[in-house]
Protein backbone atom coordinates (compact mmCIF):
# COMPACT_ATOMS: atom_id res chain seq x y z
CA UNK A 1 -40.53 49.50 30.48
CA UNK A 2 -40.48 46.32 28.90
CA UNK A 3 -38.55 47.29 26.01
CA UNK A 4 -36.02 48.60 28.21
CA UNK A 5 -35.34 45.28 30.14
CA UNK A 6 -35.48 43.39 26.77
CA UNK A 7 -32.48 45.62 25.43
CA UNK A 8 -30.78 45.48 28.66
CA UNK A 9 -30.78 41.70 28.31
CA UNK A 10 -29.89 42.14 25.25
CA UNK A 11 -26.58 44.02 25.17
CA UNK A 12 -24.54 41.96 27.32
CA UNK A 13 -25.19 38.41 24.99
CA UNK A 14 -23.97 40.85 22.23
CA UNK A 15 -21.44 42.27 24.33
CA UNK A 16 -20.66 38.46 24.96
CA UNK A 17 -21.17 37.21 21.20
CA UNK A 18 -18.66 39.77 20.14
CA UNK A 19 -15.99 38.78 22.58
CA UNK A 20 -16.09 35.34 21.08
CA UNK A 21 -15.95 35.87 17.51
CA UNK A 22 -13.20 38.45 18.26
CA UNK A 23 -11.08 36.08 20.20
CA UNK A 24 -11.35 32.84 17.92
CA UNK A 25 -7.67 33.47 15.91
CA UNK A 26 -6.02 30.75 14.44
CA UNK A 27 -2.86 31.46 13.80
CA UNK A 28 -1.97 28.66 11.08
CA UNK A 29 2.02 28.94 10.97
CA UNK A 30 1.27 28.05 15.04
CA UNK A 31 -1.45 25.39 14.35
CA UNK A 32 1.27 23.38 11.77
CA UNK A 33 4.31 23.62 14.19
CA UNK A 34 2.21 21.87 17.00
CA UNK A 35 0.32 19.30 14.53
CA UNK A 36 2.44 18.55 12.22
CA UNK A 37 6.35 16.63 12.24
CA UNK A 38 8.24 16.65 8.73
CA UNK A 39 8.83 12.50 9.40
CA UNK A 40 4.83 12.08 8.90
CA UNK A 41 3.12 11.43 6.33
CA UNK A 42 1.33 13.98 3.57
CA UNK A 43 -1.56 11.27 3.61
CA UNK A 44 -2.63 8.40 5.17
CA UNK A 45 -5.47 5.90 4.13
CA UNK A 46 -6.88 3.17 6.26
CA UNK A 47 -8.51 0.02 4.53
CA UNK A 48 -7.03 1.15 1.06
CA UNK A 49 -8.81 -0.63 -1.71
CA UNK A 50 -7.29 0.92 -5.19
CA UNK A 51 -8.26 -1.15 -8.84
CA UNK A 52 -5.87 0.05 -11.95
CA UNK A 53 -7.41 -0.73 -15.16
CA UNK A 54 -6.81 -0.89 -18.88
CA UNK A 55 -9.09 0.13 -21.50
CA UNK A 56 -11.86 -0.61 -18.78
CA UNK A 57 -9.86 -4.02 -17.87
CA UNK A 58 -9.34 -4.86 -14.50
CA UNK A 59 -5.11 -5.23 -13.97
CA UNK A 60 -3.60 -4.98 -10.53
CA UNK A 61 -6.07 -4.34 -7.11
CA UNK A 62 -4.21 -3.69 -4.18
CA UNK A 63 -5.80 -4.26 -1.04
CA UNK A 64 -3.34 -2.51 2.20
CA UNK A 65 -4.67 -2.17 6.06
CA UNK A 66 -2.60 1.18 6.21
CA UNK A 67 -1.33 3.75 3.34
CA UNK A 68 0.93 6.20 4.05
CA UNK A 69 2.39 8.33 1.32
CA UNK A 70 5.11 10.78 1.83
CA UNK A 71 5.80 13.80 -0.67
CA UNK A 72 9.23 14.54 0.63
CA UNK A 73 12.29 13.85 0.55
CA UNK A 74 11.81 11.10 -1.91
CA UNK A 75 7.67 10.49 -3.64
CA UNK A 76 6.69 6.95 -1.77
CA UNK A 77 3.88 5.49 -0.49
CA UNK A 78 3.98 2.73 2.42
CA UNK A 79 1.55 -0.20 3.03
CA UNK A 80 2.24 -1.31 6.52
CA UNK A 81 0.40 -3.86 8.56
CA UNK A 82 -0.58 -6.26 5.68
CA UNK A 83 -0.32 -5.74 2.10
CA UNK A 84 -2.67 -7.60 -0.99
CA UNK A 85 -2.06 -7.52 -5.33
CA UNK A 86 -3.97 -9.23 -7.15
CA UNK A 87 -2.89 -9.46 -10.88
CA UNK A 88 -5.64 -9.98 -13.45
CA UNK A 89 -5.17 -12.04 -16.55
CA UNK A 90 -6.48 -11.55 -20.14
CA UNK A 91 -10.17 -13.75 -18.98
CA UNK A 92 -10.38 -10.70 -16.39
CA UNK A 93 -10.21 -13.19 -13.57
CA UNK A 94 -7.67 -13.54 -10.45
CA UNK A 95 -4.69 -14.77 -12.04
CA UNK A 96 -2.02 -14.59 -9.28
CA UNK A 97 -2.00 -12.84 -6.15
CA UNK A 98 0.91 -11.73 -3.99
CA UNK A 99 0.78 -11.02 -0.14
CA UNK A 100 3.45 -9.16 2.34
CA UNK A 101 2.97 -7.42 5.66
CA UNK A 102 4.69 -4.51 3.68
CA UNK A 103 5.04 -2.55 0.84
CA UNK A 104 6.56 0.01 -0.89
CA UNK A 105 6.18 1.90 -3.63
CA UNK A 106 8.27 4.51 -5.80
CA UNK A 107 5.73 7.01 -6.71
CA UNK A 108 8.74 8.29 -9.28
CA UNK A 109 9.42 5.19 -11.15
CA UNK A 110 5.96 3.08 -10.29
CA UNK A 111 8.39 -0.25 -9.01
CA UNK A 112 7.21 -2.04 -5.65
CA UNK A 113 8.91 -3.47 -2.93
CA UNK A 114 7.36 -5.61 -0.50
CA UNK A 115 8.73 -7.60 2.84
CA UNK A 116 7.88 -9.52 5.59
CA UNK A 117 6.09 -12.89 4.92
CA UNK A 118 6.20 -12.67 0.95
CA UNK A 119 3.99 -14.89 -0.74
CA UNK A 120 3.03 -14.80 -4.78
CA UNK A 121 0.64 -17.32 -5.23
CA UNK A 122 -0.53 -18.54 -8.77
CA UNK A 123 -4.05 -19.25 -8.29
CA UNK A 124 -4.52 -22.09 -11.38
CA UNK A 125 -1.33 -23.98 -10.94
CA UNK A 126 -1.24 -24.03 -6.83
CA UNK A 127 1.96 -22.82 -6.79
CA UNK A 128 3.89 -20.28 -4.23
CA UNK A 129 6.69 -18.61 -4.12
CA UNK A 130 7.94 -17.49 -0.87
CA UNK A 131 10.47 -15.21 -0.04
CA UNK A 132 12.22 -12.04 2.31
CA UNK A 133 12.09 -9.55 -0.34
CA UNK A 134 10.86 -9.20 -3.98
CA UNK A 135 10.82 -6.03 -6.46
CA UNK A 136 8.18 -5.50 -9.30
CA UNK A 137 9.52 -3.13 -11.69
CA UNK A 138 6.77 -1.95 -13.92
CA UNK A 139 9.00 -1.05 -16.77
CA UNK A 140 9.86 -4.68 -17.29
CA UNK A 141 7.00 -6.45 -15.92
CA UNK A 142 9.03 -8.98 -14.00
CA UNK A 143 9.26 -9.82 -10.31
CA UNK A 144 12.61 -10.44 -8.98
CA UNK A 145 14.52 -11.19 -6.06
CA UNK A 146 17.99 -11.92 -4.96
CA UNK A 147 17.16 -13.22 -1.83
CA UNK A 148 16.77 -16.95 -0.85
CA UNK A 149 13.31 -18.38 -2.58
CA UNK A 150 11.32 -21.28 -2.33
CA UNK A 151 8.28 -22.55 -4.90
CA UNK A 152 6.12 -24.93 -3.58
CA UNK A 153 3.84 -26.70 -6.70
CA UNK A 154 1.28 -29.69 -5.71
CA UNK A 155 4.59 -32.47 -7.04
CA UNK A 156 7.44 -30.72 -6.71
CA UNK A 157 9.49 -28.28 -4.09
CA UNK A 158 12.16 -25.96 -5.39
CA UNK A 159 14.67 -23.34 -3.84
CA UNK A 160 17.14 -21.48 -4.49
CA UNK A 161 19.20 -17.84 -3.90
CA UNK A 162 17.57 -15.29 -6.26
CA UNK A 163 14.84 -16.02 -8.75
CA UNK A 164 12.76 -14.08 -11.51
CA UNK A 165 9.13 -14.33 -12.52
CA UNK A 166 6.04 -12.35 -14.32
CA UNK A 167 3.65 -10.61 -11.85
CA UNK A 168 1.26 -13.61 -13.73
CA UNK A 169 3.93 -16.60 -12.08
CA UNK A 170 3.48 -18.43 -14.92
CA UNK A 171 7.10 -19.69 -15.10
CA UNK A 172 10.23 -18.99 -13.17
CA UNK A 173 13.72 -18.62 -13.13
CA UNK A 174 16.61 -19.24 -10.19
CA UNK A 175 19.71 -17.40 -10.10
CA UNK A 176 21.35 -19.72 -8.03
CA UNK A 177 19.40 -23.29 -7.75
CA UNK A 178 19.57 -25.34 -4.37
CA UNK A 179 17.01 -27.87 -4.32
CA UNK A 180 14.53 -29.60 -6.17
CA UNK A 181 12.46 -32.02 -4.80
CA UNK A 182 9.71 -34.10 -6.13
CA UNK A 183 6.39 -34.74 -4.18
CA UNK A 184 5.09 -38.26 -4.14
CA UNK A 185 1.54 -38.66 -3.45
């Protein structure tokens, strides 16, 4: 007798069981048409932290709050919401360091673009650059704008429309120059 209530307790949990593995379908051309929207992003990384080296050399470290990157139409990845380089020098320390609330960059080509607050900063010599808009192309290994600039050293203030550097701001040239003022202490 016991055996006989024990299998008819039995039967309806498989009964039961069965239903549910049998009804679980995910359809996945359904599941991508409610998740997904073509304007968002393949990826997205939060508190990016990426290091490119050299022969085992520290180079560039980006630092970005938000990373998206987007496959199509064009390769790109965006840094929104605060965007950090720093560039290394030859001693492997923090040579200069450039800052933007955002960034772009051409995963075809490898050039950046950042906006928004732009600040390169080189770390031995105190001196900033500040500007809308500048443009690292990789190929060259310059930094350029052709939007208004100003560098700010410990004796002297400079502006100007337009102005090109090396990702180390070591020197700099203006396209146009406005301004240059000399700090008194």
């Amino acid at each position: 007798m016991s055996n006989i209530k024990h299998i008819s307790y039995w039967i309806p949990v498989m009964i039961f069981m069965t239903g549910i593995f049998f009804s679980c379908v995910n359809d996945l051309n359904k599941v991508k048409k409610i998740t997904t929207h073509p304007d968002n992003p393949d990826e997205t990384s939060e508190m990016l932290h990426v290091i490119y080296t050299d022969s085992g050399f520290a180079q560039i470290e980006i630092y970005a709050n938000i990373a998206e990157t987007y496959a199509q139409p064009k390769n790109v990845t965006k840094f929104k919401d605060g965007l950090k380089v720093n560039f290394y020098n030859e001693e492997g320390e923090i040579g200069s360091v450039l800052t933007s609330l955002f960034g772009e960059i051409d995963g075809a080509t490898g050039n950046i673009t950042v906006r928004d607050s732009v600040k390169l900063l080189n770390v031995s010599q105190q001196k900033t650059l500040e500007s809308e808009v500048l443009y690292w192309s990789r190929d060259g290994d310059s930094i350029y704008t052709n939007k208004p600039v100003v560098i700010t050293s410990p004796d002297m203030i400079l502006s100007g429309i337009g102005a090109w550097t090396t990702p180390a701001f070591d020197t700099a040239q203006f396209y146009q120059p406005t301004a240059k003022i000399f700090l008194n202490d």
